[in-house]
Each structure stands twice: as structure tokens, then as C-alpha cells.
N, C-alpha and C. Protein backbone atom coordinates (compact mmCIF):
# COMPACT_ATOMS: atom_id res chain seq x y z
N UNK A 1 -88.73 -197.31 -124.88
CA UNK A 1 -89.02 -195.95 -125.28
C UNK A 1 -88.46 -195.73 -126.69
N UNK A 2 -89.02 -195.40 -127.52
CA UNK A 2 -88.74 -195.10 -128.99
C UNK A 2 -87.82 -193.83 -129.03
N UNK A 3 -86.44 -194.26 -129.73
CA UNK A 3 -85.96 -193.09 -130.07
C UNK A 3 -86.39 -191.65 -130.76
N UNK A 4 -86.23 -190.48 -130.51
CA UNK A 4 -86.21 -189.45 -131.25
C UNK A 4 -85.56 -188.99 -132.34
N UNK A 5 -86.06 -189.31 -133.71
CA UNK A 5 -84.71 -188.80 -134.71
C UNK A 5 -84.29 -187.51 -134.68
N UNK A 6 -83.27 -186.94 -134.74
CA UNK A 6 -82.77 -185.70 -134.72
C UNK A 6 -83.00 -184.90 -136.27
N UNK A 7 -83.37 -183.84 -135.71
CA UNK A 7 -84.27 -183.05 -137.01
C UNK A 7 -83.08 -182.38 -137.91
N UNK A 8 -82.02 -182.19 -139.44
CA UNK A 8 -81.17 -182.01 -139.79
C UNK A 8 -81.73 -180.30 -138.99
N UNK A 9 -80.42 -179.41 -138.78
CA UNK A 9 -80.17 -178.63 -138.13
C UNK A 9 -80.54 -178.07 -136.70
N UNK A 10 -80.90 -179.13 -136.18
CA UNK A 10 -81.12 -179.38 -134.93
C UNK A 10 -80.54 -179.46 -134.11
N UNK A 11 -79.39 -178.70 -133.09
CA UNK A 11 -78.27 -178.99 -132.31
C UNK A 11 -78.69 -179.28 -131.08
N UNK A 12 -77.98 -180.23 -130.15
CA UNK A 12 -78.20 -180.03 -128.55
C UNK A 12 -76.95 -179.52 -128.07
N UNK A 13 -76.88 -178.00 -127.81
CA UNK A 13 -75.46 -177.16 -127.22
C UNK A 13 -75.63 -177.81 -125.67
N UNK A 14 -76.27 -178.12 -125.11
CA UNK A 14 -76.21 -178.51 -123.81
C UNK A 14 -75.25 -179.65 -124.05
N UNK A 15 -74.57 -180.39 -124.47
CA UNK A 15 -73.75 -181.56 -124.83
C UNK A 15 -72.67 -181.02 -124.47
N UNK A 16 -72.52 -179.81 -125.00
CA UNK A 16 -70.74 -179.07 -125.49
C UNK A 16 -70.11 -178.88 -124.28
N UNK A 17 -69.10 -178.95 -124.05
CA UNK A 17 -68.38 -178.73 -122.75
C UNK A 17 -68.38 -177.00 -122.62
N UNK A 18 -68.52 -176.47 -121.58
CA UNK A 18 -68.30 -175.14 -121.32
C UNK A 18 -68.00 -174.64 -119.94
N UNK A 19 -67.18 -173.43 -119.94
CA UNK A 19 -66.44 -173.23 -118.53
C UNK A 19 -67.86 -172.46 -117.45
N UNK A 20 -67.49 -172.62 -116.21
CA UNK A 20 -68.32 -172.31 -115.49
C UNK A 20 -68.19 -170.94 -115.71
N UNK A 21 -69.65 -170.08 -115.09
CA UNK A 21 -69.79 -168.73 -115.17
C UNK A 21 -68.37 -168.43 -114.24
N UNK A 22 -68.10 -166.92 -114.57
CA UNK A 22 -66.99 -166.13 -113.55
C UNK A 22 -65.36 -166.99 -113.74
N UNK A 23 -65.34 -168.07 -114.90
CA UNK A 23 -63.82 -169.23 -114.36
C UNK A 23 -63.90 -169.04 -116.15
N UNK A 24 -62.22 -168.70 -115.76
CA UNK A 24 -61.73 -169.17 -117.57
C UNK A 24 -61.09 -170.37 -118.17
N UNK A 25 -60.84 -170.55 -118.85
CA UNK A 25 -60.67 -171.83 -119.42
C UNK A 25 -59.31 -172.05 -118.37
N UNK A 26 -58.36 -171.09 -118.83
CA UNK A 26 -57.05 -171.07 -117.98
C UNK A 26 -56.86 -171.79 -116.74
N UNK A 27 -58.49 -171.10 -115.96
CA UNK A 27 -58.69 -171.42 -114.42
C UNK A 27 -58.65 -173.03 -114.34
N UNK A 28 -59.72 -173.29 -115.52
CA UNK A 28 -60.36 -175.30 -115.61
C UNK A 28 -58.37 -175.63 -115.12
N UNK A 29 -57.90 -175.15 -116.59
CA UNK A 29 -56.41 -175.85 -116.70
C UNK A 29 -55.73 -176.36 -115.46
N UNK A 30 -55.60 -175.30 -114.85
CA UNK A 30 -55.24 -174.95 -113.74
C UNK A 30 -55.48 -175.62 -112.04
N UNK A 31 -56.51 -175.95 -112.61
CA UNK A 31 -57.31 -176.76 -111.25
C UNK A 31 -56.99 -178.28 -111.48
N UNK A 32 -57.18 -178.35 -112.79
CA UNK A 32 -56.90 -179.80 -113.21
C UNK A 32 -55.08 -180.40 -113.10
N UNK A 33 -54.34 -178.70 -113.32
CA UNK A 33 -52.88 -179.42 -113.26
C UNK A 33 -52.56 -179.69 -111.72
N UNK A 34 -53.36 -178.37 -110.67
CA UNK A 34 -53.21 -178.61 -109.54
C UNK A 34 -53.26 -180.21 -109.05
N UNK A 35 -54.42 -180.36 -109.46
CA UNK A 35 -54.98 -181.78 -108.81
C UNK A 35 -54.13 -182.82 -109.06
N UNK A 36 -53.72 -183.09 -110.26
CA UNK A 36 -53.00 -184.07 -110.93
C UNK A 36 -51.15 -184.04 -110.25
N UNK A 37 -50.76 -182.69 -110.24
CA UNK A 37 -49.14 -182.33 -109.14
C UNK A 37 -49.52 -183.07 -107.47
N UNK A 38 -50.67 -182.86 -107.27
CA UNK A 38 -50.90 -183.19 -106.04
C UNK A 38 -51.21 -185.32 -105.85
N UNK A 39 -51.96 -185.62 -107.07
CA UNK A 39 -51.40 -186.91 -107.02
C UNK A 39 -52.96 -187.93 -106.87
N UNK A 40 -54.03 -186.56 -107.25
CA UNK A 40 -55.59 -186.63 -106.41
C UNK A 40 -56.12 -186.36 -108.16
N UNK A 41 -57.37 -187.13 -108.15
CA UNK A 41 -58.32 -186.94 -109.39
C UNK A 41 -59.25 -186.17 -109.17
N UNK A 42 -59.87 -185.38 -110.81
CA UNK A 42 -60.88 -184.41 -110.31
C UNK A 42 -61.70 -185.10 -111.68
N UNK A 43 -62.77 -184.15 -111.60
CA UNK A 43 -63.89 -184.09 -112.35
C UNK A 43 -63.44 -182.51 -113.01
N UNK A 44 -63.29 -182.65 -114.64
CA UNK A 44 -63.13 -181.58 -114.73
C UNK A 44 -64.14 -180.27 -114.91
N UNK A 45 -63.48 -179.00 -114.59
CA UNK A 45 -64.46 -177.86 -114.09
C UNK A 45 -65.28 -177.89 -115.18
N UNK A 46 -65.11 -178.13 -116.81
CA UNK A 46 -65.68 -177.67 -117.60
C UNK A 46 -66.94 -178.52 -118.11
N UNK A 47 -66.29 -179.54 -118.05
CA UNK A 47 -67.23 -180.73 -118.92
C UNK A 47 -67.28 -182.09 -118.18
N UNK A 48 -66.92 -182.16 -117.33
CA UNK A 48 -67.85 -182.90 -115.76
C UNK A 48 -66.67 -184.30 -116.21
N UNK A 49 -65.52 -184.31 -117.40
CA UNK A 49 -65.42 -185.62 -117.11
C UNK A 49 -63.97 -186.20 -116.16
N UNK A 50 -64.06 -187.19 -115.52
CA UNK A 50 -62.97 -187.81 -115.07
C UNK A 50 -61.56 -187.68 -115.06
N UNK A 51 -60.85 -186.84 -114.69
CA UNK A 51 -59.10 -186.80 -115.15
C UNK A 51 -58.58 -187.33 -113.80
N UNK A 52 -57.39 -187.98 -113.95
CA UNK A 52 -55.95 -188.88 -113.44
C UNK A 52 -55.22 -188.85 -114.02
N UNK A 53 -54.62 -189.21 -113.21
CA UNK A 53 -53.02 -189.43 -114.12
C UNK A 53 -52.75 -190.86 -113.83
N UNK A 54 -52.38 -191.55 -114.52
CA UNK A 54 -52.10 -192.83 -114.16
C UNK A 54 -50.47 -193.79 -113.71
N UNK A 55 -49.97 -194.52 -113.27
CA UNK A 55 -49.01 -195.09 -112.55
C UNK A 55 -49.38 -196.36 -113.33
N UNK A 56 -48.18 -197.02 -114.61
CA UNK A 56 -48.50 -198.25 -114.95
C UNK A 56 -46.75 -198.77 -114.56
N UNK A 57 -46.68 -200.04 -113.78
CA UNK A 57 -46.38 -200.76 -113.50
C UNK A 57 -45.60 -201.40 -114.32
N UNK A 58 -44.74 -201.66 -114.36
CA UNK A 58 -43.71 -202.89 -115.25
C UNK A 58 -43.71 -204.00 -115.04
N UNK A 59 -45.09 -204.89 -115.50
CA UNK A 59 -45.53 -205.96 -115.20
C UNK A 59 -44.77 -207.26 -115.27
N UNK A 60 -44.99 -208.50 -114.43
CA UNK A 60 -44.21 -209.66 -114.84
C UNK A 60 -45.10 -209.76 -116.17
N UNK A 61 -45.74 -209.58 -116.26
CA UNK A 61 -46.91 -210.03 -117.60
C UNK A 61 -45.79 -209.29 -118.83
N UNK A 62 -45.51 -208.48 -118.20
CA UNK A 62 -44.70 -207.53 -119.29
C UNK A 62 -43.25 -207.66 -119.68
N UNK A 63 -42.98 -208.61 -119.09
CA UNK A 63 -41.34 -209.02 -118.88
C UNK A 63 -41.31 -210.70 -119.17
N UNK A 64 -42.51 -211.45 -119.39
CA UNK A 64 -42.76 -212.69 -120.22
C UNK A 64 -42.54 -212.42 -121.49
N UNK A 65 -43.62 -210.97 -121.49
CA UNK A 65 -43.65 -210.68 -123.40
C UNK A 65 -42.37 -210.43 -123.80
N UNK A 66 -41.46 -209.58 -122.64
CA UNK A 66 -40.26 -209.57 -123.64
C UNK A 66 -39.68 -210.28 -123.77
N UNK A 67 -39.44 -211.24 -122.97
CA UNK A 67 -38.62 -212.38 -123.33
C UNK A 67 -38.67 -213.10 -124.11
N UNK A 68 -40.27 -213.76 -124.54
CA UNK A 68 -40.25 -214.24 -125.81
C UNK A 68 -40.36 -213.20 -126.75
N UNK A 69 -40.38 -211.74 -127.02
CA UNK A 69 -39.92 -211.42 -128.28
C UNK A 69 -38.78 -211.32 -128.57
N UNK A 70 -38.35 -210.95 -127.54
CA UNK A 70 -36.06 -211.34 -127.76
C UNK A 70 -35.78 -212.49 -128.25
N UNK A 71 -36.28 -213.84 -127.70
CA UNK A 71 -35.98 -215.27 -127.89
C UNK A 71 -36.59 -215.30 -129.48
N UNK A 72 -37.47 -214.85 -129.75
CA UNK A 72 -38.25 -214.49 -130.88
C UNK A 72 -37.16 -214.32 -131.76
N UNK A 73 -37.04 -212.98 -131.80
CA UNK A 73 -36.23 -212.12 -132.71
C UNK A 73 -34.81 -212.58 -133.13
N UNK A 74 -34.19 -213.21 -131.45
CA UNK A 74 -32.53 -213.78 -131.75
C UNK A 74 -33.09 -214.82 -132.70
N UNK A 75 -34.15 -215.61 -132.86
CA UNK A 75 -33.70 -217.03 -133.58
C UNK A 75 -34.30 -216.38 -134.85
N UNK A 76 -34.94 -215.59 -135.21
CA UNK A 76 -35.54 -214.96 -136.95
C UNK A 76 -35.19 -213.87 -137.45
N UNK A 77 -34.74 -212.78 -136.06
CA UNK A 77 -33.55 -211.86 -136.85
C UNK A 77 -34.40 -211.00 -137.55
N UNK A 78 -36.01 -211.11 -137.22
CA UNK A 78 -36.76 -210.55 -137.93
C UNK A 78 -38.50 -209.61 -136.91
N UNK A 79 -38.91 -208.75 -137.53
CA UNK A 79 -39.91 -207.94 -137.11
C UNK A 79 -40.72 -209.61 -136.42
N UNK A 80 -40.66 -209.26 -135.26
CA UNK A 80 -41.87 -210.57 -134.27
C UNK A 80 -43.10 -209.90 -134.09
N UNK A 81 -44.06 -211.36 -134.39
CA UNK A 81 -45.50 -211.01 -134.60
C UNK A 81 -45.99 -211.52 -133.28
N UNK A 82 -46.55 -210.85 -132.69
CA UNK A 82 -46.75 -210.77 -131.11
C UNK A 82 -48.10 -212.19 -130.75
N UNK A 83 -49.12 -212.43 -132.15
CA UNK A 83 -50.24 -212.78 -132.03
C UNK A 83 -49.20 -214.36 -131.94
N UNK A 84 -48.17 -214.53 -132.29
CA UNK A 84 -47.63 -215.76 -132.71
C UNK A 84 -46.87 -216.44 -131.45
N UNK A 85 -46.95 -215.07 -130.15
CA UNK A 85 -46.05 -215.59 -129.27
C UNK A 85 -46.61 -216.33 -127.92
N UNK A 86 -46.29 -217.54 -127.40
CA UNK A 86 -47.20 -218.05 -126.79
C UNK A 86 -47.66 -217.66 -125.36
N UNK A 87 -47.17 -215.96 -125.04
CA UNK A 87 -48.12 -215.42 -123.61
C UNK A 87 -48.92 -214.62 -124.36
N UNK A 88 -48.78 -214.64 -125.88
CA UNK A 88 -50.79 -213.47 -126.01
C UNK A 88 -51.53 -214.45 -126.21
N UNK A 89 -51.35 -215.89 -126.44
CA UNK A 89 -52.58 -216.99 -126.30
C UNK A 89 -52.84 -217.81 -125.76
N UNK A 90 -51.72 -217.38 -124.28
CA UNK A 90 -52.18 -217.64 -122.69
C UNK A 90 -52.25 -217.10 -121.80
N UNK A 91 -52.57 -215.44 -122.06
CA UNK A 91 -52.95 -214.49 -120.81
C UNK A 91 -54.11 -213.55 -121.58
N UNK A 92 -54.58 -212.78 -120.23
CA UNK A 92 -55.88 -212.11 -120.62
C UNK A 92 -55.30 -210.55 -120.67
N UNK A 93 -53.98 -210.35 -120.26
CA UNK A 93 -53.10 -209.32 -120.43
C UNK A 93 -52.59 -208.99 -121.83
N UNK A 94 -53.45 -209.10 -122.73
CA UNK A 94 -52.83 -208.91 -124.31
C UNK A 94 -52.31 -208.01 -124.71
N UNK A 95 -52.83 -206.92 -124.13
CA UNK A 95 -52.32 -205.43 -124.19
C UNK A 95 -50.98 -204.77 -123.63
N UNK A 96 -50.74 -205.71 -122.97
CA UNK A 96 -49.35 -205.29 -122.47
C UNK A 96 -48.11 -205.09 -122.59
N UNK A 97 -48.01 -206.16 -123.86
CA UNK A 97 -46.83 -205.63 -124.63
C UNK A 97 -46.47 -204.57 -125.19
N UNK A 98 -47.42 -203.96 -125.74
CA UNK A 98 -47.20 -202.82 -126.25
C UNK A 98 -46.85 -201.34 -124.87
N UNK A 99 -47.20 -202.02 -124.03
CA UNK A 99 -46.84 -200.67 -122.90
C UNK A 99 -45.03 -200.89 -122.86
N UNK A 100 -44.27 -201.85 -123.42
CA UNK A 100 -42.88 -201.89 -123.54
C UNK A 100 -42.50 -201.05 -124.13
N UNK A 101 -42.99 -200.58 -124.90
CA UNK A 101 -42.38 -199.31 -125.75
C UNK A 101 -41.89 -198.14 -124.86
N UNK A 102 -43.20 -197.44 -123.99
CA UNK A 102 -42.73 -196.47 -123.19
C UNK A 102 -41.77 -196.77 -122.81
N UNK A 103 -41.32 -197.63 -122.18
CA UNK A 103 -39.56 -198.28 -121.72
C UNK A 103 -38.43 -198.20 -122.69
N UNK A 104 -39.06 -197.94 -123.77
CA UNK A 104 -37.91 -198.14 -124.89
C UNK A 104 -37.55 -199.25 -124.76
N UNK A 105 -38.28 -200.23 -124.78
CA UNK A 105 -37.66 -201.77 -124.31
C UNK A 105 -38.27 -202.72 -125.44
N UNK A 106 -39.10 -201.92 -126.85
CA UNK A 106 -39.58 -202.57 -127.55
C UNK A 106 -40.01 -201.84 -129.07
N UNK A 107 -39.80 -201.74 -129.98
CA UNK A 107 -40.24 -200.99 -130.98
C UNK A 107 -41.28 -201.54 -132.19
N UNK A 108 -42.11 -200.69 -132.44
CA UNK A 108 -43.46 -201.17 -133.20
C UNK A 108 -42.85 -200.79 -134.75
N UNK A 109 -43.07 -201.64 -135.68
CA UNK A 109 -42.68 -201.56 -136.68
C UNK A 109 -44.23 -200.30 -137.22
N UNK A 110 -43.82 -199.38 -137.79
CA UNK A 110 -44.22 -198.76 -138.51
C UNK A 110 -45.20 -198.69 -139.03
N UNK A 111 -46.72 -198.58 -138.76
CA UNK A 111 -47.59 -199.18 -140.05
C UNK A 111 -48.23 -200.50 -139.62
N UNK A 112 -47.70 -201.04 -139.03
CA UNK A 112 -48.19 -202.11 -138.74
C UNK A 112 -48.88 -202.00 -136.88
N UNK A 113 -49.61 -203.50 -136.26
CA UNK A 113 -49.89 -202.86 -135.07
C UNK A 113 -49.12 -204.28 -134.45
N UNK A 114 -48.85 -205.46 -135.19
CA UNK A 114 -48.61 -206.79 -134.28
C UNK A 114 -47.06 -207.17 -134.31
N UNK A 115 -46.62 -206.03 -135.19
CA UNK A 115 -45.16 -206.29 -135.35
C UNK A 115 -43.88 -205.19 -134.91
N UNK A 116 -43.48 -206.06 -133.80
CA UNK A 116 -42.10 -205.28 -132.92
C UNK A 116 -41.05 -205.97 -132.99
N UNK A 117 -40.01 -204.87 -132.76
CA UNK A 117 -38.60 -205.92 -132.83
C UNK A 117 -38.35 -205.19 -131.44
N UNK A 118 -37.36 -205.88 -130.16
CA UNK A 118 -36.95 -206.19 -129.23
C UNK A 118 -35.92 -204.52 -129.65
N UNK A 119 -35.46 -203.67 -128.49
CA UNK A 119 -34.44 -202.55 -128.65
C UNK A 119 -33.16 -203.37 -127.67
N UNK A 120 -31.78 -202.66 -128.25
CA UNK A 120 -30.69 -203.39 -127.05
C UNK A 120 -31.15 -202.99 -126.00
N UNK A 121 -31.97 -202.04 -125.07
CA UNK A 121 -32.31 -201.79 -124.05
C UNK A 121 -33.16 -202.89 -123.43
N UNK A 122 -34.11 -203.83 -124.15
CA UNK A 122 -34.81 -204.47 -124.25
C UNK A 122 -34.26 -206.20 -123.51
N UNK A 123 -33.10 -205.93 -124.92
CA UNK A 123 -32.25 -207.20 -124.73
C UNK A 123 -31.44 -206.90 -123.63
N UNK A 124 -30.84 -205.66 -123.43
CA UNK A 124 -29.85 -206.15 -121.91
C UNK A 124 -30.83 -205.80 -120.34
N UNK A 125 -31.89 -205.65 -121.24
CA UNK A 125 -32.67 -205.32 -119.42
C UNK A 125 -32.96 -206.78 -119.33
N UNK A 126 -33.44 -207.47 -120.29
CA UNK A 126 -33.61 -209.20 -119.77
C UNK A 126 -32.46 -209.90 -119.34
N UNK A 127 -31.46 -209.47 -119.92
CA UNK A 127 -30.11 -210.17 -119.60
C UNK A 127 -29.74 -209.62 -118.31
N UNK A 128 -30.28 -208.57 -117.39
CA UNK A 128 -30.12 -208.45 -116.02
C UNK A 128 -28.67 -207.42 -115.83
N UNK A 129 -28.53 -206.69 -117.32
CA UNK A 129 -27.54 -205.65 -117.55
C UNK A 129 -27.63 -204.18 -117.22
N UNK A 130 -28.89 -203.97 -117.32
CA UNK A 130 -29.38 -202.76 -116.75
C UNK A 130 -30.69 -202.61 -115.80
N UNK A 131 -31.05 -201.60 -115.67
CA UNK A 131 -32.20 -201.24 -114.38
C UNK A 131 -33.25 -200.56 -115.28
N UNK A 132 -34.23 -200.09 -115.08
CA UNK A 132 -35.37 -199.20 -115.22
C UNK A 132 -36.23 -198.63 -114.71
N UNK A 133 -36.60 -197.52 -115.11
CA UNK A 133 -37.86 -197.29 -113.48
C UNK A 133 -39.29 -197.91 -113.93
N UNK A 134 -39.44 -198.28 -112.69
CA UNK A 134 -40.66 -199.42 -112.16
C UNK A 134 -42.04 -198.91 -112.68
N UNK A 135 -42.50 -197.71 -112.98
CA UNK A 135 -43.21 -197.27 -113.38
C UNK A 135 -43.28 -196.10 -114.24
N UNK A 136 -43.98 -196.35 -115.09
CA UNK A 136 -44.48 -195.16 -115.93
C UNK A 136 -45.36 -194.11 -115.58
N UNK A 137 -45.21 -192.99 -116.10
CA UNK A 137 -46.70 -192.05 -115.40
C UNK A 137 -47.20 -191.62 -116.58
N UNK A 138 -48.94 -191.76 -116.79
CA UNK A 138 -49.84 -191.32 -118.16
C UNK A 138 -50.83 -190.33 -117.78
N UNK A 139 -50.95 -189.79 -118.90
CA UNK A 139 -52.06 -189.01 -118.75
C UNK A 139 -52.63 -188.87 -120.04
N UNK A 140 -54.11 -189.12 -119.84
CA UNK A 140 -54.75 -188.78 -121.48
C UNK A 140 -53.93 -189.92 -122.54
N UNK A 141 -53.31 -190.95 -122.05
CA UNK A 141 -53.31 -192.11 -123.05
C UNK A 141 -51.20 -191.14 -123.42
N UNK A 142 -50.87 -190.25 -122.65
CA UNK A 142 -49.47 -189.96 -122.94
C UNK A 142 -48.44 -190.48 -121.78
N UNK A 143 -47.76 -190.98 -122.18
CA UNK A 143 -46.36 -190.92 -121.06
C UNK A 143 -46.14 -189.73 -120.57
N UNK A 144 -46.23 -188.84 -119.31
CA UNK A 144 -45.62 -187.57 -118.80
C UNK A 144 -44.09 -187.87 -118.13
N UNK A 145 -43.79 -188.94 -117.64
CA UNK A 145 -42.97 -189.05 -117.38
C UNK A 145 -42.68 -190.81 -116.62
N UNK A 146 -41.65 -190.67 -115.41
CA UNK A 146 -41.07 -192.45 -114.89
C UNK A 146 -40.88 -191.94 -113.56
N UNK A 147 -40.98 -193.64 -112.72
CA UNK A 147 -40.62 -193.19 -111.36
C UNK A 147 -38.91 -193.19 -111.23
N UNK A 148 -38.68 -192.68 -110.11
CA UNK A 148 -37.54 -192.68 -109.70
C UNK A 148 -36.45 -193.79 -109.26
N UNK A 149 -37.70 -194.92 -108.88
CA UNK A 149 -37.05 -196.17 -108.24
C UNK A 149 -36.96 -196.88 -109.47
N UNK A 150 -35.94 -197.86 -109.60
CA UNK A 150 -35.34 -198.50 -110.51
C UNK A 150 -35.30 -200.05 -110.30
N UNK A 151 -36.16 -200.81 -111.30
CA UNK A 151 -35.81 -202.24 -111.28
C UNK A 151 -34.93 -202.96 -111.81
N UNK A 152 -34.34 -204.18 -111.86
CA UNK A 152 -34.04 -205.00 -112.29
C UNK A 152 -34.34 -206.02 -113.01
N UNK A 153 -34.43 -206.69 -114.13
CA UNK A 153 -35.54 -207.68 -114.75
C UNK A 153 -36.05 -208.80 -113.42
N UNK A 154 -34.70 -209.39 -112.23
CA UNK A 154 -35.67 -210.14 -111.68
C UNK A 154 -36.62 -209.57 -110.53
N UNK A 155 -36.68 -208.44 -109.98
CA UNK A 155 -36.78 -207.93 -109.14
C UNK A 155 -38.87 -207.37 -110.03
N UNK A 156 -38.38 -207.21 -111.10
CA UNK A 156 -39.80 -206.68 -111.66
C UNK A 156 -40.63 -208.20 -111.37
N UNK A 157 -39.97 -209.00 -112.49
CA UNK A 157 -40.89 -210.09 -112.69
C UNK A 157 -41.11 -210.46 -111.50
N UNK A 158 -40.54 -210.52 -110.29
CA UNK A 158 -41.02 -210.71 -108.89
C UNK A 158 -41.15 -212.38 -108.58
N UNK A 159 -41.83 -212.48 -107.83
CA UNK A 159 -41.39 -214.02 -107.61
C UNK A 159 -42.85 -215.42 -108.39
N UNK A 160 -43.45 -214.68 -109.11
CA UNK A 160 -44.60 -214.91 -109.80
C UNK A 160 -44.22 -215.95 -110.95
N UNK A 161 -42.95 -216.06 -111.48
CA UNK A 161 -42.68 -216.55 -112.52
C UNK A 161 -41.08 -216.80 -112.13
N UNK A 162 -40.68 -218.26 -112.87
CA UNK A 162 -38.97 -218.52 -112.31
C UNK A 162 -38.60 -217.93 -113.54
N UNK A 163 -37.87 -216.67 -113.10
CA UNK A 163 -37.13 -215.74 -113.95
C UNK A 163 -35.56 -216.98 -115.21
N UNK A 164 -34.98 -217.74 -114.16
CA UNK A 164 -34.43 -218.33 -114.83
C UNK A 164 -34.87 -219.73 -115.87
N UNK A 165 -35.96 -220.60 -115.72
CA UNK A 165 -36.64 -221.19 -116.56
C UNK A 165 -36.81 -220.27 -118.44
N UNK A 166 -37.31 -219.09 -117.61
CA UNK A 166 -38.05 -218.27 -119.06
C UNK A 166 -36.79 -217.85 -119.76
N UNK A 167 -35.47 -217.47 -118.86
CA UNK A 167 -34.46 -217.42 -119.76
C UNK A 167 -33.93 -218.71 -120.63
N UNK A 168 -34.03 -219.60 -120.44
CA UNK A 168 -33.99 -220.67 -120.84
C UNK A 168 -34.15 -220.59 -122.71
N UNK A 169 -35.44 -219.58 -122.91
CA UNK A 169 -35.48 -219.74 -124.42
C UNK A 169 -34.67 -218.75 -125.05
N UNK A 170 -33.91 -217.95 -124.45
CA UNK A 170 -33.32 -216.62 -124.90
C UNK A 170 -31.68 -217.43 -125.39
N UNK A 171 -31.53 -217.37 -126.98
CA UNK A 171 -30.41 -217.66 -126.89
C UNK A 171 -28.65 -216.76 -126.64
N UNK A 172 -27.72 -217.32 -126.19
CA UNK A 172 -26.68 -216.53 -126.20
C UNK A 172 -26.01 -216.41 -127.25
N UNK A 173 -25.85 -214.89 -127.51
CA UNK A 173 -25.13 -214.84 -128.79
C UNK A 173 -23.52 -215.26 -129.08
N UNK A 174 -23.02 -215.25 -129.71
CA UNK A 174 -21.67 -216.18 -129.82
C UNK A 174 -20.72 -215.29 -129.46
N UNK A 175 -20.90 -213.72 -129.86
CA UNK A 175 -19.97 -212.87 -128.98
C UNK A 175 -20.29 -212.16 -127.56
N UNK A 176 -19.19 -212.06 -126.94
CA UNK A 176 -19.56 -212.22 -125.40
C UNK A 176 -20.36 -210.70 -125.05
N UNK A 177 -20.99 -210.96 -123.88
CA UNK A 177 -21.70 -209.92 -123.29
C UNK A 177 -20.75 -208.80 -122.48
N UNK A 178 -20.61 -207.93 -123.09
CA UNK A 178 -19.93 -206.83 -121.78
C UNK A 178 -20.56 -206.34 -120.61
N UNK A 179 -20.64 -206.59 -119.58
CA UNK A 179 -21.07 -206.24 -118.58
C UNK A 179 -21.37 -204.20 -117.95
N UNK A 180 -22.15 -204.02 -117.95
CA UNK A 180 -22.52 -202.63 -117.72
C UNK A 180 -22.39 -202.27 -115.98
N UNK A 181 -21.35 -201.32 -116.08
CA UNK A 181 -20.88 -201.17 -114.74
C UNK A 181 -21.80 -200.26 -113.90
N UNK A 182 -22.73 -200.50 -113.00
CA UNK A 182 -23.32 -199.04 -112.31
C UNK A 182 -23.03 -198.40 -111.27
């Protein structure tokens, strides 16, 4: 079927999102925060599309990447280029590093998109010094908030990967580790 060119001042308002007769915008809001507190997806009232909230996971996929950017970073001391590290050019999970950030477990250099340096949160959650919660909660591509339950680096990476092998490349620094009491 041959396209139709669109004639210059020609609009299709049927496109535009708009609230149902008798419901105000307020109401859409409203229905949509309902749904989302409750834990259930809707279609929104106004403009028919898809809302959730999402539950992302603190992947072993995600706890490889950090490890080699820590192991990374201790031996160059410098912004690590993620394309250089060898789980983004052996998993189909490429994207995942960057969900470290929400954790504060990873920071994106500025300006750039392939270059992070490791946070001490980062480094003592691999070192098995602190906890985190297991999941993140998104909405619309934002962090709203974390779960309540709290992992451990081996307890995330789960039994999918030998947690102690991968430490293997992480070196120890020459002054000692203080232990974090909980």
C-alpha cells in the first residue's frame, strides 16, 4: 500500500493523548499511582499506553561486571572502559553494568557513556563488607526506590558462578581491610 504524504499543515489530533470525557488529568494520575502502590499494571486512562513499575534484580551478570571493573581499576587506577572488559564480549547482558550505578556501586564518568570507575561501596560490597538491597524499583526509566531485603555479594551472585575463582583477579591492597561491623 503506498504511503500518504502528509499535506504541510495537516495535523492528525487523533494521535494526541487526551483524558477521557467527565475524568481529569488528576483522575488519569491517580489511577495510575493507585495501580502501581498496589503492585498491578494499567493501560493508561489517557493515552492507552502501558505503565509498571519495574523490580530489577542485582544480577550475577551484574556482580561479574563489577568485579572486573574493580580488578580493572585497582591495577590502572584509572576511569575503566567497560567495552575492554572481558564479560561485555562474553555475555548478551551488555547493559547491565550500567544498572550498578543505581546501587551506587559504580560511577559513569561524565560525558562519556563506556567509562566508570568502581565507588568504595562497590569495592567493599565485592569484598563481602557490606549488604545491599536485592532489588531496585523503576519507573519510566527512574529509580523510585530499593527492596528491603538485603544481599551479600555471594548470596547475589548465587551459585551460578564460583564467587571465589572471580575474586581471584581482584587485587589486595597493601593496607589492611577494616572490617564493617553489622
Amino acid at each position: 500500500m503506498p504511503r500518504r504524504k502528509l499535506e504541510i499543515g495537516e495535523t492528525n489530533f487523533d494521535l494526541l493523548p487526551s483524558v477521557p470525557e467527565g475524568r481529569s488529568l488528576e483522575d488519569a494520575q491517580e489511577d495510575i499511582k493507585d495501580a502501581l502502590e498496589e503492585g498491578e499494571s494499567i493501560n493508561c486512562p489517557c493515552c492507552g499506553r502501558f505503565v509498571k513499575a519495574y523490580a530489577k534484580k542485582l544480577s550475577a551478570t551484574m556482580i561479574v561486571y563489577l568485579i572486573e571493573f574493580v580488578a580493572e581499576y585497582m591495577r590502572s587506577r584509572d576511569w575503566v572502559n567497560v567495552t575492554e572488559l572481558p564479560a561485555y564480549t562474553t555475555t548478551n547482558q551488555r547493559g547491565d553494568y550500567a544498572a550498578l550505578r543505581h546501587w551506587g556501586l559504580l560511577n559513569p564518568k561524565e560525558g562519556e557513556k563506556a567509562l566508570f570507575k568502581p565507588t568504595k561501596d562497590g569495592y567493599d560490597f565485592i569484598r563481602g563488607m557490606i549488604e545491599v538491597p536485592s532489588h531496585c524499583f523503576q519507573f519510566n526509566g527512574q529509580v523510585f526506590g530499593f527492596s528491603a531485603t538485603m544481599v551479600d555479594v555471594e548470596k547475589a551472585i548465587g551459585e551460578k558462578f564460583d564467587y571465589a575463582e572471580l575474586m581471584k583477579a581482584v587485587p589486595i591492597p597493601k593496607k589492611k581491610i577494616k572490617t564493617v561491623k553489622k
